[in-house]
Each structure stands twice: as structure tokens, then as C-alpha cells.
N, C-alpha and C. Protein backbone atom coordinates (compact mmCIF):
# COMPACT_ATOMS: atom_id res chain seq x y z
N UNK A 1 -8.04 37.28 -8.72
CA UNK A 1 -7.43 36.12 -8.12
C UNK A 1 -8.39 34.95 -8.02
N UNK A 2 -9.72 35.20 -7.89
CA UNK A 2 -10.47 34.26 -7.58
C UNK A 2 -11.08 33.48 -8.99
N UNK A 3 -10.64 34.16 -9.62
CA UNK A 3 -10.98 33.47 -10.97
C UNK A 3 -9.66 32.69 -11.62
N UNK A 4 -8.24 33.29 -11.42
CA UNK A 4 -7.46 32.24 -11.69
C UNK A 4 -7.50 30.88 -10.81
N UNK A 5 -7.76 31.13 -9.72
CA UNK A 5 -7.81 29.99 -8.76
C UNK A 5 -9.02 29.18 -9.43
N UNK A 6 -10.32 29.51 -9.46
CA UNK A 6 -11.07 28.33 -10.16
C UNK A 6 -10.37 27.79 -11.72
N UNK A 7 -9.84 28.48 -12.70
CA UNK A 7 -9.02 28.04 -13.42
C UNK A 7 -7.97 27.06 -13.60
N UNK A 8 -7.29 27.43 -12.03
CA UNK A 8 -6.10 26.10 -12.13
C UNK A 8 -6.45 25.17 -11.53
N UNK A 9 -7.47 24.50 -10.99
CA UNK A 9 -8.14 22.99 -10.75
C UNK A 9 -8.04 23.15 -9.06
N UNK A 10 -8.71 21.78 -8.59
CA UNK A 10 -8.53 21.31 -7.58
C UNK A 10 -6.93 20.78 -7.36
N UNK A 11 -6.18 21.19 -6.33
CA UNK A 11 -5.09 20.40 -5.82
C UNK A 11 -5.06 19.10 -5.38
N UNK A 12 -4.34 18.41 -4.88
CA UNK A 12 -4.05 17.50 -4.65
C UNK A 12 -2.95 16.84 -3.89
N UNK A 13 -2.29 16.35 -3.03
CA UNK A 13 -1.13 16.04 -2.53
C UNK A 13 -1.46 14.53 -3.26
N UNK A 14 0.17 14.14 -3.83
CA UNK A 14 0.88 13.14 -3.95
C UNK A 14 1.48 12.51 -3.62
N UNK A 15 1.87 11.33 -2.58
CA UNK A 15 3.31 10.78 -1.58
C UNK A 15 4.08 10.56 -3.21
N UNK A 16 5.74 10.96 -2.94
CA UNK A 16 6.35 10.73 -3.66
C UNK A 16 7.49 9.04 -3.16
N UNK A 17 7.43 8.53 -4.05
CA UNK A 17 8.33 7.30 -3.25
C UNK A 17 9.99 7.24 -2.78
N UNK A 18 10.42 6.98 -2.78
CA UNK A 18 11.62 7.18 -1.59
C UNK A 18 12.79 7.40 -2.74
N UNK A 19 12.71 6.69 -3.50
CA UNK A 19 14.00 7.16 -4.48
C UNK A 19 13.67 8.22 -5.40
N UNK A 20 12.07 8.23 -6.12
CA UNK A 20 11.93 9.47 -6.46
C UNK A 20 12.57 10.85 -5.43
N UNK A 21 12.07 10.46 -4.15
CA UNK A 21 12.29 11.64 -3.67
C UNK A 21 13.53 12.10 -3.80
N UNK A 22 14.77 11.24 -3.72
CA UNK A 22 16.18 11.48 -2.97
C UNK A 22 16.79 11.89 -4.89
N UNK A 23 15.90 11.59 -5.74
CA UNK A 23 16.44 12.57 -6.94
C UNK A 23 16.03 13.42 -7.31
N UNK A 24 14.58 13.64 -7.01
CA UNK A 24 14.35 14.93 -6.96
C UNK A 24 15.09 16.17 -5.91
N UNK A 25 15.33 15.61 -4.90
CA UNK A 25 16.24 16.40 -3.89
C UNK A 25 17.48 16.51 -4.58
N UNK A 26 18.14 15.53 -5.45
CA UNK A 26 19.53 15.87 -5.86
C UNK A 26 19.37 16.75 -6.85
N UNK A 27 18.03 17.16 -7.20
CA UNK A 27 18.11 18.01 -8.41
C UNK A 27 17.95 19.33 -8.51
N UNK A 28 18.09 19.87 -7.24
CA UNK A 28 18.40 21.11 -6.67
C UNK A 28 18.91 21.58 -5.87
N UNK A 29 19.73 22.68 -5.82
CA UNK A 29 21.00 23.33 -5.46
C UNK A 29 21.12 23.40 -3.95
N UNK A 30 19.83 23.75 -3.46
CA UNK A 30 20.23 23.83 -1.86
C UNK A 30 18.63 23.97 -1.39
N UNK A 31 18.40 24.00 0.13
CA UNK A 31 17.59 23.18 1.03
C UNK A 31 17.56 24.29 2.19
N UNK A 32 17.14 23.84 3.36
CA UNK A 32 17.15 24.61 4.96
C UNK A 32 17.31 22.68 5.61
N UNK A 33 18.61 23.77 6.41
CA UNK A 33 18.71 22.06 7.45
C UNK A 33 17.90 22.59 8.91
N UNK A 34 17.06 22.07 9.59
CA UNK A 34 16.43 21.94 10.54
C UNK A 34 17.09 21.47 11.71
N UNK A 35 17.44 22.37 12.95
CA UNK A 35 18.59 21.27 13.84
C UNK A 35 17.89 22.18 15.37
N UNK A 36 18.87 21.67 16.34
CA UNK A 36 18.37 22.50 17.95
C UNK A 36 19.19 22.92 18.60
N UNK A 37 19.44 24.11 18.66
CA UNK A 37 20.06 24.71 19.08
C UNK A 37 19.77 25.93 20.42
N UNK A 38 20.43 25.01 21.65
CA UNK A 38 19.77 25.58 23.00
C UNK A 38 18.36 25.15 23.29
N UNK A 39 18.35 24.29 22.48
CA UNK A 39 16.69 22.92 22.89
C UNK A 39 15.71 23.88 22.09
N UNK A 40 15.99 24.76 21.36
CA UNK A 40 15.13 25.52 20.62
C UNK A 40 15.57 25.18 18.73
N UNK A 41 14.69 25.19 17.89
CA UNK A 41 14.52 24.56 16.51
C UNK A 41 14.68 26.15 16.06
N UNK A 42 15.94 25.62 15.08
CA UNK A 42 16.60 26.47 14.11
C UNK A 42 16.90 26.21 12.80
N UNK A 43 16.82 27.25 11.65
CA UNK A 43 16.60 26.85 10.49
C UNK A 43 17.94 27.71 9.42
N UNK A 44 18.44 26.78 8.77
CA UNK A 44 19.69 27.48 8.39
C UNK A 44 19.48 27.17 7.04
N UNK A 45 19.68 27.98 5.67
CA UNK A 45 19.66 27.44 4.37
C UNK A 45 21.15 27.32 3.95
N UNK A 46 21.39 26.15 3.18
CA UNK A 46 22.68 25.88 2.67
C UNK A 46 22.39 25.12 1.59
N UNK A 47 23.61 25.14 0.60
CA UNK A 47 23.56 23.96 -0.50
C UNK A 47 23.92 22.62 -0.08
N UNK A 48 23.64 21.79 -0.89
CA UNK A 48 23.84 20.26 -0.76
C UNK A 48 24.36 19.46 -2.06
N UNK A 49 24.82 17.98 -1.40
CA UNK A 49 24.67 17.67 -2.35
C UNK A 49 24.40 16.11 -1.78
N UNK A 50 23.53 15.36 -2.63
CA UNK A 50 23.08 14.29 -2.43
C UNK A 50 24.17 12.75 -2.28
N UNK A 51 24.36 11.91 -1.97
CA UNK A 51 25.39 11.02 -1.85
C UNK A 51 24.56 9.86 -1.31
N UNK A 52 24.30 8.78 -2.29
CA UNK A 52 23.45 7.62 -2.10
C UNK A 52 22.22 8.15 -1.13
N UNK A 53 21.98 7.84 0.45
CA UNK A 53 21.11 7.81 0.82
C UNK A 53 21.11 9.38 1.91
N UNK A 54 22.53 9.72 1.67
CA UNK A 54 22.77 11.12 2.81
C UNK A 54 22.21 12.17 1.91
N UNK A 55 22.46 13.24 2.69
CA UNK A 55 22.52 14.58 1.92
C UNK A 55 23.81 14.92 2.96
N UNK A 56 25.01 15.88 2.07
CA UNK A 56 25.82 16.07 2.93
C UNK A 56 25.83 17.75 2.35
N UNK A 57 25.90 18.66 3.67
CA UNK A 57 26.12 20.10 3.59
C UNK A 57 27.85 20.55 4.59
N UNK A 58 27.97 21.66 3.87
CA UNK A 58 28.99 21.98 4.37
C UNK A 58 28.82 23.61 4.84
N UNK A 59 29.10 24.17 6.46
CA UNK A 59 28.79 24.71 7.13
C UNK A 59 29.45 24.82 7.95
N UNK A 60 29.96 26.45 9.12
CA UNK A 60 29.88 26.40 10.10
C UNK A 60 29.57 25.95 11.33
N UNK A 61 28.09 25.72 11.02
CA UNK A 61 27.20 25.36 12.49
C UNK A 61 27.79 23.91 13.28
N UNK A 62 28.83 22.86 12.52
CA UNK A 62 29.07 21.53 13.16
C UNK A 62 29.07 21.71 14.22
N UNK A 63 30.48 22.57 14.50
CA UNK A 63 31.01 22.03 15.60
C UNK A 63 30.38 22.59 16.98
N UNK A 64 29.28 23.51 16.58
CA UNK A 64 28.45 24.34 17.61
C UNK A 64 27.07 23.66 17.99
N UNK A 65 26.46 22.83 17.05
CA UNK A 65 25.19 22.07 17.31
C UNK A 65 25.42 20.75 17.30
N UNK A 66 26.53 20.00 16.82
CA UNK A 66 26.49 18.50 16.98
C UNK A 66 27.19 18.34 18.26
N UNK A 67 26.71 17.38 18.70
CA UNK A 67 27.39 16.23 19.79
C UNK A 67 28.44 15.45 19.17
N UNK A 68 29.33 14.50 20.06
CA UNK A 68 29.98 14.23 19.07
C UNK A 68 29.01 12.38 18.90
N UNK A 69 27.74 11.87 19.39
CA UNK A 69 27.38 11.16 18.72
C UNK A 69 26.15 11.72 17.46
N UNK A 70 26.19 12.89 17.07
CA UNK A 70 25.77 13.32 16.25
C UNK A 70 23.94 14.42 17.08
N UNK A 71 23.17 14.71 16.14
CA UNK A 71 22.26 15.46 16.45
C UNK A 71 21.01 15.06 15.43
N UNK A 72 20.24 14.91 15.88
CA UNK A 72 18.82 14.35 15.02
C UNK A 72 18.42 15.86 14.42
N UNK A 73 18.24 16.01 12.42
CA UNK A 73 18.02 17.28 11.99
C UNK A 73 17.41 16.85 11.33
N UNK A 74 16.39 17.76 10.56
CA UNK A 74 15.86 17.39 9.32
C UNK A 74 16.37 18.31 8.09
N UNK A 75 16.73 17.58 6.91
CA UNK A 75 16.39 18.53 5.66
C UNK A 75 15.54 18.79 4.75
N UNK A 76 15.49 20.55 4.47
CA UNK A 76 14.15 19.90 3.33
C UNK A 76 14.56 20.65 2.23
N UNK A 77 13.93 20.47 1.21
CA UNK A 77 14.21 20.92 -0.12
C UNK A 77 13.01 20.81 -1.22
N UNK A 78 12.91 21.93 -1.83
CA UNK A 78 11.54 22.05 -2.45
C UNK A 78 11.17 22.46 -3.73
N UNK A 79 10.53 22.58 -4.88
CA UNK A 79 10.43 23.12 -6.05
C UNK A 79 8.83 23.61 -6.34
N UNK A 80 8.56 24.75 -6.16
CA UNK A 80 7.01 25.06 -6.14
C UNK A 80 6.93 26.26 -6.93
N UNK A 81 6.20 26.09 -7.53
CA UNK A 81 5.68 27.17 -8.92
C UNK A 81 4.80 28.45 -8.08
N UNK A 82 5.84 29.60 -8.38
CA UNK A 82 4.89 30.36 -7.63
C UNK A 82 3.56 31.09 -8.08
N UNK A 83 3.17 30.97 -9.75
CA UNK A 83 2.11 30.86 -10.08
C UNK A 83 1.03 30.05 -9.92
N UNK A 84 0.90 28.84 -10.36
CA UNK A 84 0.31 27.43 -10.30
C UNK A 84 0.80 27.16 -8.84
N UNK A 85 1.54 27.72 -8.16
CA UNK A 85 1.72 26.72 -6.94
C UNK A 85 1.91 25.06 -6.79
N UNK A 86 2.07 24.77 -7.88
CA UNK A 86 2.12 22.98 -8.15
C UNK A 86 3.73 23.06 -7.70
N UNK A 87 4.10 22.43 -7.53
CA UNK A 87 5.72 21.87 -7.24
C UNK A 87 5.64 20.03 -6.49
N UNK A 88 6.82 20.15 -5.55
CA UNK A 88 6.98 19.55 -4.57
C UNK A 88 7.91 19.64 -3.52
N UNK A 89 7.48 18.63 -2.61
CA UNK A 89 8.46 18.99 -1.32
C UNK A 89 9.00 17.55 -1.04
N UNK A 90 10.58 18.06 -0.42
CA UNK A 90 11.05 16.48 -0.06
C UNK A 90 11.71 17.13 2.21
N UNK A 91 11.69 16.02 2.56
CA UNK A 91 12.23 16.09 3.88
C UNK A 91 13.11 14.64 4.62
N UNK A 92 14.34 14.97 4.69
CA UNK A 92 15.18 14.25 5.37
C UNK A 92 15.54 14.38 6.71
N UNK A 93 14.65 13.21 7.19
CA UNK A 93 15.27 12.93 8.56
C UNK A 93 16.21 12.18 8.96
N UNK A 94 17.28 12.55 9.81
CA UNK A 94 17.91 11.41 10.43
C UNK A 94 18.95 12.59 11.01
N UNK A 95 19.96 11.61 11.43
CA UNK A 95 21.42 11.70 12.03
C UNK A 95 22.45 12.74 11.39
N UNK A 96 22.92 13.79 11.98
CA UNK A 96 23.57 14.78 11.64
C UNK A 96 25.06 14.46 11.77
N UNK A 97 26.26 13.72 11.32
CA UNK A 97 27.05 14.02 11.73
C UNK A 97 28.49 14.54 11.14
N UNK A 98 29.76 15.16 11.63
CA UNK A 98 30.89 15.60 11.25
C UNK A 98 31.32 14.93 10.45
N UNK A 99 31.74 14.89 8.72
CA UNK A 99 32.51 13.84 8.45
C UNK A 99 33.73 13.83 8.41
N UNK A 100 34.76 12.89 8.70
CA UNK A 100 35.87 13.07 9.81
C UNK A 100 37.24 12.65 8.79
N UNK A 101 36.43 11.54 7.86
CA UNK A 101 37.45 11.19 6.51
C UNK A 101 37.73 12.46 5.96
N UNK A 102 39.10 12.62 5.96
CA UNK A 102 40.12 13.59 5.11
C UNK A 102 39.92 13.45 3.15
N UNK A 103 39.94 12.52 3.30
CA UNK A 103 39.70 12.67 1.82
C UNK A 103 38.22 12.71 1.11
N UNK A 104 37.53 12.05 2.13
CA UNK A 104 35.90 12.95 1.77
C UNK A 104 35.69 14.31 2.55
N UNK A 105 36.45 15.04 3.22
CA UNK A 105 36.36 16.26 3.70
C UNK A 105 36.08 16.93 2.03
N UNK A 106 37.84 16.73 1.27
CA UNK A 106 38.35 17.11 0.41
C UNK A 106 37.04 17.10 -0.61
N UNK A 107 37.03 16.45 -1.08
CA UNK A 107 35.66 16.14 -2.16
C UNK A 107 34.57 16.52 -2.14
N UNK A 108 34.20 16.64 -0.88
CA UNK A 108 32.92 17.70 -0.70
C UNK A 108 32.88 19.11 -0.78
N UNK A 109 34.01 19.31 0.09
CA UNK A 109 34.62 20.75 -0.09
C UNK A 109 34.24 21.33 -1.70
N UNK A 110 35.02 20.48 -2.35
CA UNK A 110 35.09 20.82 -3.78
C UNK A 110 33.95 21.24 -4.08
N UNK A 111 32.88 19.76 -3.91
CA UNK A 111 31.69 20.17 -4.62
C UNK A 111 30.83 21.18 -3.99
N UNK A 112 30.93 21.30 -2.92
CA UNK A 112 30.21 22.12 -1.96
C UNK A 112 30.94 23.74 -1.91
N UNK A 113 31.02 24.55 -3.46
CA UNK A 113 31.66 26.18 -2.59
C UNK A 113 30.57 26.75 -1.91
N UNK A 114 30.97 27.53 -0.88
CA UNK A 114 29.62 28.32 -0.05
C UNK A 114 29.88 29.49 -1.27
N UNK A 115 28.24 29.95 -0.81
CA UNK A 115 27.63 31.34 -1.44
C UNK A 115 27.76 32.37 -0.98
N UNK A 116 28.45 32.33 -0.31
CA UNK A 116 28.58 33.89 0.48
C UNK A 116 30.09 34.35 0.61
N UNK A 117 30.38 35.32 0.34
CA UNK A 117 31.72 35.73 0.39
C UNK A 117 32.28 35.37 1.74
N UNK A 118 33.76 35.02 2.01
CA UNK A 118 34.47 35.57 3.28
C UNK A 118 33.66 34.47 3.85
N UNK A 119 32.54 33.47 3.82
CA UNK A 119 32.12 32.32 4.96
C UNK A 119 33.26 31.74 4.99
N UNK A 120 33.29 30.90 6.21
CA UNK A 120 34.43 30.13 6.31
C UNK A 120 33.37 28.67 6.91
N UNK A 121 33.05 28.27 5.40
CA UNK A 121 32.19 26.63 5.89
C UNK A 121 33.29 25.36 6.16
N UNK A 122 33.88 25.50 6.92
CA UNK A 122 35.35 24.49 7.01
C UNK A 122 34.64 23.10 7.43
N UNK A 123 33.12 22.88 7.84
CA UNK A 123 32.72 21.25 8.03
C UNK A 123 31.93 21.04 7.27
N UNK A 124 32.64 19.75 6.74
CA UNK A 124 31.39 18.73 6.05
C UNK A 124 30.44 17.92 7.36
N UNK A 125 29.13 17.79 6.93
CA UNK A 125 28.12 17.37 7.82
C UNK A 125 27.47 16.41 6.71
N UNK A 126 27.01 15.13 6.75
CA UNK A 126 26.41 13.79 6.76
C UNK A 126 25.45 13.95 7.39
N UNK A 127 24.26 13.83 6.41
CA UNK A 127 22.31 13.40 7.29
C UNK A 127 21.81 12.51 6.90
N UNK A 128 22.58 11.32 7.36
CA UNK A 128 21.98 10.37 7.19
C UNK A 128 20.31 9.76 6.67
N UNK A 129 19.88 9.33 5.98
CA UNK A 129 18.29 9.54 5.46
C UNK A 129 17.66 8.29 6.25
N UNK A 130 17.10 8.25 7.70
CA UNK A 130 16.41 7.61 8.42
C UNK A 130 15.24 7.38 7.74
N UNK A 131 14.35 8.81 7.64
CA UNK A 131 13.44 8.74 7.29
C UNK A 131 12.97 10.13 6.02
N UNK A 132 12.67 9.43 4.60
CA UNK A 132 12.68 10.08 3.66
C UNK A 132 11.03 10.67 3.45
N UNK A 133 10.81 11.55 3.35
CA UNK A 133 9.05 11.86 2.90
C UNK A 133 9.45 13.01 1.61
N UNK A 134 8.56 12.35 0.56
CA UNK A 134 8.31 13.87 -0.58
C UNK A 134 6.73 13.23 -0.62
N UNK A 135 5.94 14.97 -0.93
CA UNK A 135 4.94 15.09 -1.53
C UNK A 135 4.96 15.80 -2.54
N UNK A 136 4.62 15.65 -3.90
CA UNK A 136 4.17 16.58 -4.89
C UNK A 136 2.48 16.99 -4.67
N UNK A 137 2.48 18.35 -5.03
CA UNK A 137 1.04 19.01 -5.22
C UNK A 137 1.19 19.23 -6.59
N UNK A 138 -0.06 18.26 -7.01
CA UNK A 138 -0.63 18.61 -8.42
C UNK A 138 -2.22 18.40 -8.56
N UNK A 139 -2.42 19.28 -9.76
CA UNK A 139 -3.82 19.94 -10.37
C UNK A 139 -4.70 18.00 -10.62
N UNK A 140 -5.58 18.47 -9.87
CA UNK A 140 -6.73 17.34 -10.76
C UNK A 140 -6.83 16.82 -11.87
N UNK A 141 -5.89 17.19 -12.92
CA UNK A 141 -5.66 16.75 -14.46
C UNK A 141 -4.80 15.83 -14.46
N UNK A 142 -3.70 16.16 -13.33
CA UNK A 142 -2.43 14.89 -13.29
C UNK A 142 -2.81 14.22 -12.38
N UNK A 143 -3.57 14.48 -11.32
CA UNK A 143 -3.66 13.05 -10.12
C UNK A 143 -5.15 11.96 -10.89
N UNK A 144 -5.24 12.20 -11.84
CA UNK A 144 -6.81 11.26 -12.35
C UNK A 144 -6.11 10.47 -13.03
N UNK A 145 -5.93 9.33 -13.75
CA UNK A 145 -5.72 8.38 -14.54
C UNK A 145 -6.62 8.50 -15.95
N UNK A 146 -5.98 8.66 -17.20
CA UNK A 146 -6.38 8.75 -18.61
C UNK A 146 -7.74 7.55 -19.21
């Protein structure tokens, strides 16, 4: 191990910029939404799907963790090489809330089937993107300039 590790370089963190991030987040299937439940931080994985500046998931948990002016959550979503360990990470903060339009219920629904047999994810949820952060980790070969 200690010899592949001197092999694959020095690391590096990268800030990724805000629209990179929100397509790299659209470019994979599903995430962990971050929310509080009983003033204690809980972590649920679900799919997504990206929509301008939201990420919207569809889930059980609405009507049990939101308020009805919504609930401050984060999402995150990630792609990391479990050899090289190079990937990246993205995290969405903001505003959690029910979405209440019938005909974007419908449409999400669609795009959103749950993965699990017999779930019954009957709410669409809206997270608003307050605040967007991605970092990529990459090898000393890509963070140097040619």
C-alpha cells in the first residue's frame, strides 16, 4: 500500500465553481439529504434530480421533518475513485420544502421512481441551493499548469 500511495502523487483539493458544481451533481443518480430530526442530524440516501438551481428528491420523510415554512438541509453528492481516490464532492445548502404544484408533483414523480420495492415516496421535496460548495481532489499532475 505504501508504495502505491507514493505512486499516485500528492493530492490536492480543488474549489469547484458553482455551476460546475450543480452539473456535476446533475450527473449522478442520487446523494444523502442531511436534515433534523428531534434537533438531532439525520442522514437519508435518495435519488435526485437537479432543476435549475434546486435539487428536488422525492421521499417519505416530508411530511415528518418539514415545517410548513420549510427546514434548513443539506445535500450532498459525490464521485470518488475508490482506487486513486481522486473524485469529487458537491454540497447543497438551503431550504427544504413540500412541493405543493400538482402538476410538478406529477413530473417529478415520473422522473423520480424510488428504488426500493413497496416504498411509498408520495412527496416531492425542493432544496433550494442557498449555498452551493464542490471540491474536486486531484493528483499533482492536474492541479500544476502545463
Amino acid at each position: 500500500m505504501v508504495a502505491m500511495a507514493r505512486t499516485q502523487g500528492v493530492r490536492h483539493l480543488r474549489e469547484i465553481p458553482e455551476a460546475e458544481s450543480l452539473r456535476l451533481l446533475a450527473s449522478v443518480p442520487f446523494g444523502r439529504v442531511v436534515f433534523s430530526r428531534n434537533a438531532l442530524p439525520a442522514i437519508r440516501p435518495v435519488n435526485h434530480v437537479v432543476d435549475g438551481r434546486a435539487v428536488i428528491i422525492r421521499t417519505h420523510l416530508g411530511a415528518a421533518v418539514l415545517s410548513r415554512d420549510g427546514q434548513v438541509v443539506a445535500y450532498e453528492a459525490d464521485s470518488l475513485d475508490p482506487l486513486t481516490h481522486l473524485g469529487w464532492s458537491v454540497i447543497v445548502t438551503g431550504v427544504a420544502r413540500l412541493v405543493a404544484d400538482p402538476d410538478q408533483v406529477k413530473l417529478f414523480q415520473r422522473l423520480l421512481r424510488p428504488w426500493v420495492d413497496g416504498a411509498q415516496k408520495d412527496q416531492v421535496i425542493r432544496i433550494g441551493a442557498e449555498i452551493v460548495t464542490g471540491y474536486s481532489l486531484v493528483d499533482d499532475r492536474e492541479s500544476t499548469p502545463n
